[in-house]
PDB file of N, CA and C in Angstrom:
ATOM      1  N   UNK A   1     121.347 105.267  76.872  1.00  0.00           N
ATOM      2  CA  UNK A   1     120.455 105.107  78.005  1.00  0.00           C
ATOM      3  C   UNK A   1     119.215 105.983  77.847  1.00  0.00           C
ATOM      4  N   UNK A   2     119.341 107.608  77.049  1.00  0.00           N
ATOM      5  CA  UNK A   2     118.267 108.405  77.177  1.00  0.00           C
ATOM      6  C   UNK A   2     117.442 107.446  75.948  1.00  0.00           C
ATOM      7  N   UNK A   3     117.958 107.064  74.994  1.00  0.00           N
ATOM      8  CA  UNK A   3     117.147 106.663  73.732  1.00  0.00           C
ATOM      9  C   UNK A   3     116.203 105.351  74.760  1.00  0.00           C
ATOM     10  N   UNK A   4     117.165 104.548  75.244  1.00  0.00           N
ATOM     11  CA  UNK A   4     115.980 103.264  75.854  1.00  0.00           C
ATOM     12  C   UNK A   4     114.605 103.999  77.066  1.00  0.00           C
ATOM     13  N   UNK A   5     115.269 104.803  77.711  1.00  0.00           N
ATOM     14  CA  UNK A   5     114.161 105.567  78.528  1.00  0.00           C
ATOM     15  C   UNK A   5     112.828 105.998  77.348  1.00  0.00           C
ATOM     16  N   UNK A   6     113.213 106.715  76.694  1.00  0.00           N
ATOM     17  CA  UNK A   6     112.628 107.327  75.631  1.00  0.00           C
ATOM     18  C   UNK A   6     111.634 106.115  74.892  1.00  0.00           C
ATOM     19  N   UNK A   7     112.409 105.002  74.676  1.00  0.00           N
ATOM     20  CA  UNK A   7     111.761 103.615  74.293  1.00  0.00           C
ATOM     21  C   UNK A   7     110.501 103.660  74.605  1.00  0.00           C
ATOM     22  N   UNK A   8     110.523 103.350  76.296  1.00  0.00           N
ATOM     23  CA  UNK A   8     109.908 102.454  77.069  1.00  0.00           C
ATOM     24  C   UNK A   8     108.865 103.402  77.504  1.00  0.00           C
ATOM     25  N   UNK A   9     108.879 104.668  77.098  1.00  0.00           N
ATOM     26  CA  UNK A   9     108.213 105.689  77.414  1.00  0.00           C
ATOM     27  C   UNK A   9     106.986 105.579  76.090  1.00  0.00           C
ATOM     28  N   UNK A  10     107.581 105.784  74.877  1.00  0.00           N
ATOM     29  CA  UNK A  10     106.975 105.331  73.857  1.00  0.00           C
ATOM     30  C   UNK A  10     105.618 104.155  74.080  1.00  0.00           C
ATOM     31  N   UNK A  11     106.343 103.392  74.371  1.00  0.00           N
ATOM     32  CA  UNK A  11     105.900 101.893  74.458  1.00  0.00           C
ATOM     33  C   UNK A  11     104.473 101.722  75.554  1.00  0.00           C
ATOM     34  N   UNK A  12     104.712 102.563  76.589  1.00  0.00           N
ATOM     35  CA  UNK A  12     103.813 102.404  77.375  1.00  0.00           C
ATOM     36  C   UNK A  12     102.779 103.812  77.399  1.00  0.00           C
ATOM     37  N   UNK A  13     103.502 104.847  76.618  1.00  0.00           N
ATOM     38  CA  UNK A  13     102.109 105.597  76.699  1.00  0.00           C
ATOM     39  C   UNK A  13     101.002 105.410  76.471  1.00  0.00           C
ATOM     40  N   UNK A  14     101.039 104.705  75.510  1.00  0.00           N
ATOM     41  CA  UNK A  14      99.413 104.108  74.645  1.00  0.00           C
ATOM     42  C   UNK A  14      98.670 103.201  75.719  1.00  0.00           C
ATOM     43  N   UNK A  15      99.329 102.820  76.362  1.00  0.00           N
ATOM     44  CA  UNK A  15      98.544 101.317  77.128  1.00  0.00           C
ATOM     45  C   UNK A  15      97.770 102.128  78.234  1.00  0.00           C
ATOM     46  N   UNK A  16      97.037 100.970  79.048  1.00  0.00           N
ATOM     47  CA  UNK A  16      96.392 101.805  80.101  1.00  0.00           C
ATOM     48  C   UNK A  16      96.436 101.007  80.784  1.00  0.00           C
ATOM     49  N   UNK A  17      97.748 101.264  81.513  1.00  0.00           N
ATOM     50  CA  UNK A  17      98.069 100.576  83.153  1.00  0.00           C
ATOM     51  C   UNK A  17      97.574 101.299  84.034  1.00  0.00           C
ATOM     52  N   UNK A  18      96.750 100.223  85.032  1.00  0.00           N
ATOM     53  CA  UNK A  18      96.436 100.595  86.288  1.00  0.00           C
ATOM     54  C   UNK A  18      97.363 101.163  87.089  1.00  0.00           C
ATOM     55  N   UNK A  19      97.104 101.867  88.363  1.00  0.00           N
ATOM     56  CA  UNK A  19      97.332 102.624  89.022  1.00  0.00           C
ATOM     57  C   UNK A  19      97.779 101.364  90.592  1.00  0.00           C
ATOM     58  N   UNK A  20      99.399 101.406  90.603  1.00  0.00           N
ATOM     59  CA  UNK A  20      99.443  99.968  91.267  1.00  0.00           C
ATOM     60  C   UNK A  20      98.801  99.596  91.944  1.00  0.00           C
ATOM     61  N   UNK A  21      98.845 100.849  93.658  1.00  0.00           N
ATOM     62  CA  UNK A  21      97.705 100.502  94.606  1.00  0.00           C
ATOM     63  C   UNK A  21      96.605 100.614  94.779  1.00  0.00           C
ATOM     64  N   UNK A  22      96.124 100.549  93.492  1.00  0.00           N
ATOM     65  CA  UNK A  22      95.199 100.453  93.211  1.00  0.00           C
ATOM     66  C   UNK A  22      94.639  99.429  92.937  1.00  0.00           C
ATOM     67  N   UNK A  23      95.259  98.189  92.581  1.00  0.00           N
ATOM     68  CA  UNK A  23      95.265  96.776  91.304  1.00  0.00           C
ATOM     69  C   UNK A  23      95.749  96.246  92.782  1.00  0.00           C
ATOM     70  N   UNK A  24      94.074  94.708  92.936  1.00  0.00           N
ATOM     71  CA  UNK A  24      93.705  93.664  93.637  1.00  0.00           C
ATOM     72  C   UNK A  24      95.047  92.550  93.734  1.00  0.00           C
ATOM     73  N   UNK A  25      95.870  93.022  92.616  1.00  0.00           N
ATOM     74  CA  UNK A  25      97.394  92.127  92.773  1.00  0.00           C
ATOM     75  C   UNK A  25      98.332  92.790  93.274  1.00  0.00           C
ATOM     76  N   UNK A  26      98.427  93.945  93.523  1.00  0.00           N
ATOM     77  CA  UNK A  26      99.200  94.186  94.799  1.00  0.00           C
ATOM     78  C   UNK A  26      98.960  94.225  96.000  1.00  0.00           C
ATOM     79  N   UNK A  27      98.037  94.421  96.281  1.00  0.00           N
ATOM     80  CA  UNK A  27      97.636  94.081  97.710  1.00  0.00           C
ATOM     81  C   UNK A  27      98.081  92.371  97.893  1.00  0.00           C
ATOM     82  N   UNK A  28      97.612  91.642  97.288  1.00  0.00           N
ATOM     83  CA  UNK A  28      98.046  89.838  97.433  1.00  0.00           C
ATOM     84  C   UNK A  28      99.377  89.780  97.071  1.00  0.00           C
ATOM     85  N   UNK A  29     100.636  90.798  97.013  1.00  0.00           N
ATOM     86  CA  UNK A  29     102.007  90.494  96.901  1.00  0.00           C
ATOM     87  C   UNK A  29     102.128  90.886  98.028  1.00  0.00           C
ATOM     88  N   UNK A  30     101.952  91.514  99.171  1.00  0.00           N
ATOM     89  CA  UNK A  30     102.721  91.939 100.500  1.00  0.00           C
ATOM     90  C   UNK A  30     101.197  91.174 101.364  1.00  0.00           C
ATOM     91  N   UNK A  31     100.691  89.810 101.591  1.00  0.00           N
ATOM     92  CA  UNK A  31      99.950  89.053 102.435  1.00  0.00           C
ATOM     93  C   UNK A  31     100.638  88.154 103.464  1.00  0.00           C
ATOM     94  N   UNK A  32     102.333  87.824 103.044  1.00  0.00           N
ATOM     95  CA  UNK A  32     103.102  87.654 103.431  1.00  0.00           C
ATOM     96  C   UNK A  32     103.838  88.116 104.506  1.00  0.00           C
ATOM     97  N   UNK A  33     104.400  88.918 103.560  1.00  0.00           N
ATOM     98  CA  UNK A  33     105.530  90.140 103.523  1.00  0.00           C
ATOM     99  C   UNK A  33     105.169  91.362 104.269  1.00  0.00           C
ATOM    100  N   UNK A  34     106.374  92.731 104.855  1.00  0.00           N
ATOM    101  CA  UNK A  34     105.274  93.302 105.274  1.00  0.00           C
ATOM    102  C   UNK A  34     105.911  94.575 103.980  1.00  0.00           C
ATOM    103  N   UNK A  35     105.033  95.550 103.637  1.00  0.00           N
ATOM    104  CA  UNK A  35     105.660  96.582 103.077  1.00  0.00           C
ATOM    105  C   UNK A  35     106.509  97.645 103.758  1.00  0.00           C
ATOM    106  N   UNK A  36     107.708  98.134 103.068  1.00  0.00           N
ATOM    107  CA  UNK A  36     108.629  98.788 103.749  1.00  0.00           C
ATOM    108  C   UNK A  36     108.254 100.027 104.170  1.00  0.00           C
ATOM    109  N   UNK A  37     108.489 100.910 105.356  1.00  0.00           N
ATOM    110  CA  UNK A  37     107.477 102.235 105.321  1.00  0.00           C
ATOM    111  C   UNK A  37     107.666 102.682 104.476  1.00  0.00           C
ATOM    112  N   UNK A  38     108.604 103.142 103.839  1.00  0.00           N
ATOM    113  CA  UNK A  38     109.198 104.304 102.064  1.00  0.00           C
ATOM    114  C   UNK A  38     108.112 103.546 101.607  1.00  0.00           C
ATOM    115  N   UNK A  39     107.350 102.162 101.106  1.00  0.00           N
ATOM    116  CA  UNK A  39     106.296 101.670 100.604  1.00  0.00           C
ATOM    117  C   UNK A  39     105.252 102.552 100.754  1.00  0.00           C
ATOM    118  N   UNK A  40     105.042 102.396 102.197  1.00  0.00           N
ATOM    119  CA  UNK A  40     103.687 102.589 102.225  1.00  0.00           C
ATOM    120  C   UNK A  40     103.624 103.891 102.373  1.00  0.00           C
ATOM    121  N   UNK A  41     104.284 104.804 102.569  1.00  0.00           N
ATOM    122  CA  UNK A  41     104.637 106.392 102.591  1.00  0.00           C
ATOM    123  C   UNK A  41     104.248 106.674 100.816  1.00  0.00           C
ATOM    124  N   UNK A  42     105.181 105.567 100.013  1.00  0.00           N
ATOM    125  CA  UNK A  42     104.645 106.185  98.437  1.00  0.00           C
ATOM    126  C   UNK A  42     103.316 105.878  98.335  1.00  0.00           C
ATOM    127  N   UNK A  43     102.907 105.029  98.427  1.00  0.00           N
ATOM    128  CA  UNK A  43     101.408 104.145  98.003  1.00  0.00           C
ATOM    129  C   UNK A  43     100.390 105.214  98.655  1.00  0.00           C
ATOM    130  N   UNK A  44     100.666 105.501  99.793  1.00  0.00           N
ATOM    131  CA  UNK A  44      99.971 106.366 100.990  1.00  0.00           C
ATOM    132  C   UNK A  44      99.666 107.942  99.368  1.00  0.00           C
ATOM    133  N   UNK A  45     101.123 108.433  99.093  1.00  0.00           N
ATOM    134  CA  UNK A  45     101.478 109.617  98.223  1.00  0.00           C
ATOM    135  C   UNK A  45     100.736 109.328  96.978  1.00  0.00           C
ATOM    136  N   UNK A  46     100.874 108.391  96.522  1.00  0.00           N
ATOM    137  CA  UNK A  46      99.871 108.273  95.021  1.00  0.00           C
ATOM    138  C   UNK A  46      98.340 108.185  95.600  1.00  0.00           C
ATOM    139  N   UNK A  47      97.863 107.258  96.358  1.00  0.00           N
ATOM    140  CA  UNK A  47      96.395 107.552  96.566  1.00  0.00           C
ATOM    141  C   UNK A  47      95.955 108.567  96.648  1.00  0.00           C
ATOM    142  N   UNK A  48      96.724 109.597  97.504  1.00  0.00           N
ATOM    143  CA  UNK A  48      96.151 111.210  97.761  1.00  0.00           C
ATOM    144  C   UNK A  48      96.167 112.003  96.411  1.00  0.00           C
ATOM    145  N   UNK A  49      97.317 111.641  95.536  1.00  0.00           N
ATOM    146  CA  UNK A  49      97.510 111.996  94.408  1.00  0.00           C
ATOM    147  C   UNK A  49      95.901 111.448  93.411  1.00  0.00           C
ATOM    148  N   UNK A  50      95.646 110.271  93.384  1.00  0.00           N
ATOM    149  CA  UNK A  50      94.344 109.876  93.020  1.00  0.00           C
ATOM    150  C   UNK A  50      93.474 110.709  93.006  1.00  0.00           C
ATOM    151  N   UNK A  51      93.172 110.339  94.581  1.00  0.00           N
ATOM    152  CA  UNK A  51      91.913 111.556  94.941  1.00  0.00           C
ATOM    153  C   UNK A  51      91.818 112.715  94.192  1.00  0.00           C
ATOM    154  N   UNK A  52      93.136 113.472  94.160  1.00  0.00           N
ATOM    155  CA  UNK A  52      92.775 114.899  93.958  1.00  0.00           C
ATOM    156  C   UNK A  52      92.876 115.131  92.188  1.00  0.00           C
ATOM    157  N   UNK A  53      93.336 113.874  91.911  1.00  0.00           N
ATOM    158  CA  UNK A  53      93.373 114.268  90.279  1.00  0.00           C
ATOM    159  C   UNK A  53      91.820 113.768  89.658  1.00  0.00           C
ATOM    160  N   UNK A  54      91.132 113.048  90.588  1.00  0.00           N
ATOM    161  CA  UNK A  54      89.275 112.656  90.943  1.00  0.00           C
ATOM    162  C   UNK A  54      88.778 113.742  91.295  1.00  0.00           C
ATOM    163  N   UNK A  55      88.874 114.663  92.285  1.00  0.00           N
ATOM    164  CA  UNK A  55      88.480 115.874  92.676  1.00  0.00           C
ATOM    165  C   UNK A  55      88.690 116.741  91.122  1.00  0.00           C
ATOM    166  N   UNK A  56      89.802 117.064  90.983  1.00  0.00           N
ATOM    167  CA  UNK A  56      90.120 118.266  89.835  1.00  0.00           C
ATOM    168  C   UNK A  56      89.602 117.622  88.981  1.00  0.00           C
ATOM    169  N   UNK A  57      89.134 116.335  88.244  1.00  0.00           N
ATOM    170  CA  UNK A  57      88.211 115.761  87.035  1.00  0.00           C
ATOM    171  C   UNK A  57      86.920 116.494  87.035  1.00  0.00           C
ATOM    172  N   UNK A  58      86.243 116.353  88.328  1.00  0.00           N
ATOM    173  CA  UNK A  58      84.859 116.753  88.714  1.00  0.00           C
ATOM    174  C   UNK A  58      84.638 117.769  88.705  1.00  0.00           C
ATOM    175  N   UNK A  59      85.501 119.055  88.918  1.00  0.00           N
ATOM    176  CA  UNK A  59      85.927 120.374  89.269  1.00  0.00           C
ATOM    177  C   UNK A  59      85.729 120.755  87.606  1.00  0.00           C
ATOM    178  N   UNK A  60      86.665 120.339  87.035  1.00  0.00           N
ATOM    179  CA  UNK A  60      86.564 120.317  85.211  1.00  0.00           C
ATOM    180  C   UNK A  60      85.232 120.127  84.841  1.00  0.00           C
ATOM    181  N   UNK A  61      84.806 118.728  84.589  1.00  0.00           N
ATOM    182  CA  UNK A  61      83.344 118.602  84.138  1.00  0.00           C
ATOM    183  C   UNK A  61      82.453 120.142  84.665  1.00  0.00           C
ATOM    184  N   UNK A  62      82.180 119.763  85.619  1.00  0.00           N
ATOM    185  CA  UNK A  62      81.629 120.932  86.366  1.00  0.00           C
ATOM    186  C   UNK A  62      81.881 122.531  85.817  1.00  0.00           C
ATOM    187  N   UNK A  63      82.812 122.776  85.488  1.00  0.00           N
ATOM    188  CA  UNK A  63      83.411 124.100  84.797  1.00  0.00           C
ATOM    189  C   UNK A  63      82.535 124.090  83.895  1.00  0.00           C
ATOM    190  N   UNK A  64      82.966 122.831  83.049  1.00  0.00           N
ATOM    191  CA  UNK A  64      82.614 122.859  81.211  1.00  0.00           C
ATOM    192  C   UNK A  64      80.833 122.982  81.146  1.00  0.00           C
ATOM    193  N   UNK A  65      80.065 122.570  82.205  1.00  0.00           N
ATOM    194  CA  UNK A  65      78.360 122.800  82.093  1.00  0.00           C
ATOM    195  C   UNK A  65      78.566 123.963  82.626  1.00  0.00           C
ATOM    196  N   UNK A  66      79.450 124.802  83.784  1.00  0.00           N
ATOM    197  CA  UNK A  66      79.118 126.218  83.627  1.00  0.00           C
ATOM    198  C   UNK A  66      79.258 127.144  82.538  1.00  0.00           C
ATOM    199  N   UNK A  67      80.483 127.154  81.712  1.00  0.00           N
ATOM    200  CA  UNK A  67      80.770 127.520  80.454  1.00  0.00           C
ATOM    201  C   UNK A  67      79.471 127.630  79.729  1.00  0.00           C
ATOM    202  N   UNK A  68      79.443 126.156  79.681  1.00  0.00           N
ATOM    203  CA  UNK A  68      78.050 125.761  78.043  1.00  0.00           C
ATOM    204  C   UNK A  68      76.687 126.720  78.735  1.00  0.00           C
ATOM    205  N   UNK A  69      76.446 126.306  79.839  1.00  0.00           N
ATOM    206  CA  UNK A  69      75.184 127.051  80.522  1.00  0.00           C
ATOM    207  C   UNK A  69      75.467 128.883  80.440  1.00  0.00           C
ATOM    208  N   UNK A  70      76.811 129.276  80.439  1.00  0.00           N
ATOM    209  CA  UNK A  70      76.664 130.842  80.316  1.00  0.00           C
ATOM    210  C   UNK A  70      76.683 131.327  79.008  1.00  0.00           C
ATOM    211  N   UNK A  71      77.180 130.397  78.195  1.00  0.00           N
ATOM    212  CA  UNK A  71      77.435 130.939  76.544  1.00  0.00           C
ATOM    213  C   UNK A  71      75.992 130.577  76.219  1.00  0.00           C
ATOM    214  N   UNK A  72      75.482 129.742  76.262  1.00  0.00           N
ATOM    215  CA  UNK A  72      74.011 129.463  75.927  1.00  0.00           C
ATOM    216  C   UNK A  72      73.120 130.691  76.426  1.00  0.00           C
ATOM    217  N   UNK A  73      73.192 131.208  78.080  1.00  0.00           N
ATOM    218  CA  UNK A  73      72.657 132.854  78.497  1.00  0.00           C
ATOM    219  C   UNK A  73      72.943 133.849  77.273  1.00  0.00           C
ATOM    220  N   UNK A  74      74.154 133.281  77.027  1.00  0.00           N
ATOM    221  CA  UNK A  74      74.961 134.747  76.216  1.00  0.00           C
ATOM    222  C   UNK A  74      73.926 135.162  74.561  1.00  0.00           C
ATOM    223  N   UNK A  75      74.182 133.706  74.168  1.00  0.00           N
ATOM    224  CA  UNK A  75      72.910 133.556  72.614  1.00  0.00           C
ATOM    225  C   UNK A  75      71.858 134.076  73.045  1.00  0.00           C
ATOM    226  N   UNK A  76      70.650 133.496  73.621  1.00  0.00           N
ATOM    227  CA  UNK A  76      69.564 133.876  74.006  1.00  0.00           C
ATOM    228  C   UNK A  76      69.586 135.618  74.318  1.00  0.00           C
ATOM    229  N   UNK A  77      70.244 135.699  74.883  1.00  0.00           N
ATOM    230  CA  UNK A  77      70.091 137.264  75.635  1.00  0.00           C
ATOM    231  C   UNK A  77      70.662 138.178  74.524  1.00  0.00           C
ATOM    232  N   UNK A  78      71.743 137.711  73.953  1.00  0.00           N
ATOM    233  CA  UNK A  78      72.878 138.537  72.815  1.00  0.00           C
ATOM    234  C   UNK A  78      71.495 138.779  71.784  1.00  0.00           C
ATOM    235  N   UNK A  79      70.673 137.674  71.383  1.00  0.00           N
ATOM    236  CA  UNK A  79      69.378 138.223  70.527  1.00  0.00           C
ATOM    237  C   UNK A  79      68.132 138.966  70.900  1.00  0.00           C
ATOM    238  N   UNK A  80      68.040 139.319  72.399  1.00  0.00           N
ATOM    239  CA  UNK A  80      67.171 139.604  72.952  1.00  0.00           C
ATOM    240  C   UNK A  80      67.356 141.497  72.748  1.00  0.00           C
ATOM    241  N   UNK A  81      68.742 140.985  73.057  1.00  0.00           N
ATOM    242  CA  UNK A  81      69.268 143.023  72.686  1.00  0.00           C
ATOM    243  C   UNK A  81      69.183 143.278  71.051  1.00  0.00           C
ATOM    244  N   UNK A  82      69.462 142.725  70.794  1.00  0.00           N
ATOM    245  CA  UNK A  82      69.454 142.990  69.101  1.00  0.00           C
ATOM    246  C   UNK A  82      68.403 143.206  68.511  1.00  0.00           C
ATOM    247  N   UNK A  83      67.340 142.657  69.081  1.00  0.00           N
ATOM    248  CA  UNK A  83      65.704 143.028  68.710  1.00  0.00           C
ATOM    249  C   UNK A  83      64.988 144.146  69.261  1.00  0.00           C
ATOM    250  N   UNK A  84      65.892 144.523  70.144  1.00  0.00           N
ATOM    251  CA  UNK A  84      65.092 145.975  70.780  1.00  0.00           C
ATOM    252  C   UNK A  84      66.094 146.250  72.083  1.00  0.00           C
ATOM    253  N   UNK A  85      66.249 147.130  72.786  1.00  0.00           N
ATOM    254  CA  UNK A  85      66.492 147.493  73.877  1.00  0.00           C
ATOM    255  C   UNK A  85      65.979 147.197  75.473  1.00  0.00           C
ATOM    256  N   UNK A  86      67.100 146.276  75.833  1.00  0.00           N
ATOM    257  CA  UNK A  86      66.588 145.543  77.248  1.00  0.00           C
ATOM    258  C   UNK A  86      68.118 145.669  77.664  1.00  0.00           C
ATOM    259  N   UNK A  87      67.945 146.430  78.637  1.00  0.00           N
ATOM    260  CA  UNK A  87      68.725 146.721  80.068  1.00  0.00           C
ATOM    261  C   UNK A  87      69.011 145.536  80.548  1.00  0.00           C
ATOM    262  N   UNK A  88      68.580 144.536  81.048  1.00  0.00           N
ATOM    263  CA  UNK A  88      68.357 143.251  81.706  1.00  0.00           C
ATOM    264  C   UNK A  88      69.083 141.999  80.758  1.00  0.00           C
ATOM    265  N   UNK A  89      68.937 142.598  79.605  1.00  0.00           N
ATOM    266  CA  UNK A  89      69.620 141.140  78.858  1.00  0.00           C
ATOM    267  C   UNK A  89      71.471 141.888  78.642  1.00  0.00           C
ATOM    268  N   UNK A  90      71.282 142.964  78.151  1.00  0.00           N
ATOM    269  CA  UNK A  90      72.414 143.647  78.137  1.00  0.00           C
ATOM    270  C   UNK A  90      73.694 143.064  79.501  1.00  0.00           C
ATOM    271  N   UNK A  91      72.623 143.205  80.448  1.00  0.00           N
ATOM    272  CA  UNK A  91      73.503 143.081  82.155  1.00  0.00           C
ATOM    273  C   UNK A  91      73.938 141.493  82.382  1.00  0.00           C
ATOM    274  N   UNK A  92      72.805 140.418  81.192  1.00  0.00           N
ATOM    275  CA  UNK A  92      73.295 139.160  81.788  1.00  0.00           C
ATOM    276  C   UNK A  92      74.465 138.659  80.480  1.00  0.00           C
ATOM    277  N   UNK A  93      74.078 139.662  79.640  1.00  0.00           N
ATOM    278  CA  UNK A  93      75.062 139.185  78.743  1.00  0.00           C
ATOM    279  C   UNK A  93      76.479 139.863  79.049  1.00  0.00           C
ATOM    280  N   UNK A  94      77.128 140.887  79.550  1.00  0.00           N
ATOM    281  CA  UNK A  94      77.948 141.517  80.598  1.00  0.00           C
ATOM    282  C   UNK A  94      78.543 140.651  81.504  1.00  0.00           C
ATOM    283  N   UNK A  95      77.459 139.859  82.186  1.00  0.00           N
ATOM    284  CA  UNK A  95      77.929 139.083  83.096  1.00  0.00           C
ATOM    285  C   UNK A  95      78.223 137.753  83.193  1.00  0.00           C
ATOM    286  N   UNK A  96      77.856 137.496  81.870  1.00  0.00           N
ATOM    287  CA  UNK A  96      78.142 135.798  81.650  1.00  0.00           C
ATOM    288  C   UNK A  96      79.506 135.896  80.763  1.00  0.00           C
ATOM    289  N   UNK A  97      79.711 137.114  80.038  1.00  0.00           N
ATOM    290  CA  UNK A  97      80.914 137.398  79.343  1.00  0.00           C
ATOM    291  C   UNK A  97      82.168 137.308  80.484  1.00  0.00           C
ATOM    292  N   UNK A  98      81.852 137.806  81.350  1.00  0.00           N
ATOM    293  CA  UNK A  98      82.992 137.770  82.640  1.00  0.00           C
ATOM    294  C   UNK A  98      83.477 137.231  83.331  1.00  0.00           C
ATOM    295  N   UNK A  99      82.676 136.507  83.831  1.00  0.00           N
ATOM    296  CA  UNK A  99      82.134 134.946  84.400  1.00  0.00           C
ATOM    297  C   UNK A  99      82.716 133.667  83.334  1.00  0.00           C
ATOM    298  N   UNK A 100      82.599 134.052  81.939  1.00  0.00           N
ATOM    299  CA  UNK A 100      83.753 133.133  81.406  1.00  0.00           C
ATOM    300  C   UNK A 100      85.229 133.060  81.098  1.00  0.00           C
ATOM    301  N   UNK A 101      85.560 134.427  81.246  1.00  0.00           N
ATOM    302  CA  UNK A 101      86.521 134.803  80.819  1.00  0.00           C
ATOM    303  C   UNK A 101      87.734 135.031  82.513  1.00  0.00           C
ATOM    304  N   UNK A 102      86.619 134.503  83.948  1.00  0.00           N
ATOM    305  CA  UNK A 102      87.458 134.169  84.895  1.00  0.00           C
ATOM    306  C   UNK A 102      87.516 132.681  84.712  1.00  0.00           C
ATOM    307  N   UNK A 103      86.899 132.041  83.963  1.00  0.00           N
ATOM    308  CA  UNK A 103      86.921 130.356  84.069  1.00  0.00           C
ATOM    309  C   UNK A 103      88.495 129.817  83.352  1.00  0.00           C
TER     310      UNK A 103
END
């Protein structure tokens, strides 16, 4: 039984199935019918689940241009000290070091 789980697990990782209630053909299977509450309690549970795995995508992207935007401070400024003595580049390079290393 674990090997066929294991199968079918195989089998469908690669693919890219929609997200049920999400897909215009489930909604037209219960037009009839009505859905059971445990239904619509899960369907209700994955959408919110959606959202927030949409939220935390955006949250990510968003990280990764703060990252690139402070390591990019870090070059610029990291050569600015190296050519002479600046207080000011020293402090942003300090602070973009920190600032990544809470990300």
């Amino acid at each position: 039984m674990a090997d066929e789980k294991q199968k079918f697990k195989d089998a469908i990782s690669a693919k890219n199935i929609p997200i049920l209630t999400l897909d215009n053909k489930w909604h037209k299977l219960f037009t009839q019918a009505e859905k059971s509450k445990e239904m619509e309690a899960l369907a209700k549970e994955v959408n919110e689940l959606v959202a927030r795995q949409g939220k935390i995508t955006t949250e990510l992207k968003d990280l990764k241009k703060l990252k690139s935007k402070l390591m990019d401070d870090i070059v610029v400024n990291k050569n600015v000290t190296q050519v002479g003595e600046n207080k000011k580049a020293e402090k942003i390079v300090k602070e973009s070091k920190r600032l990544i290393e809470e990300i």
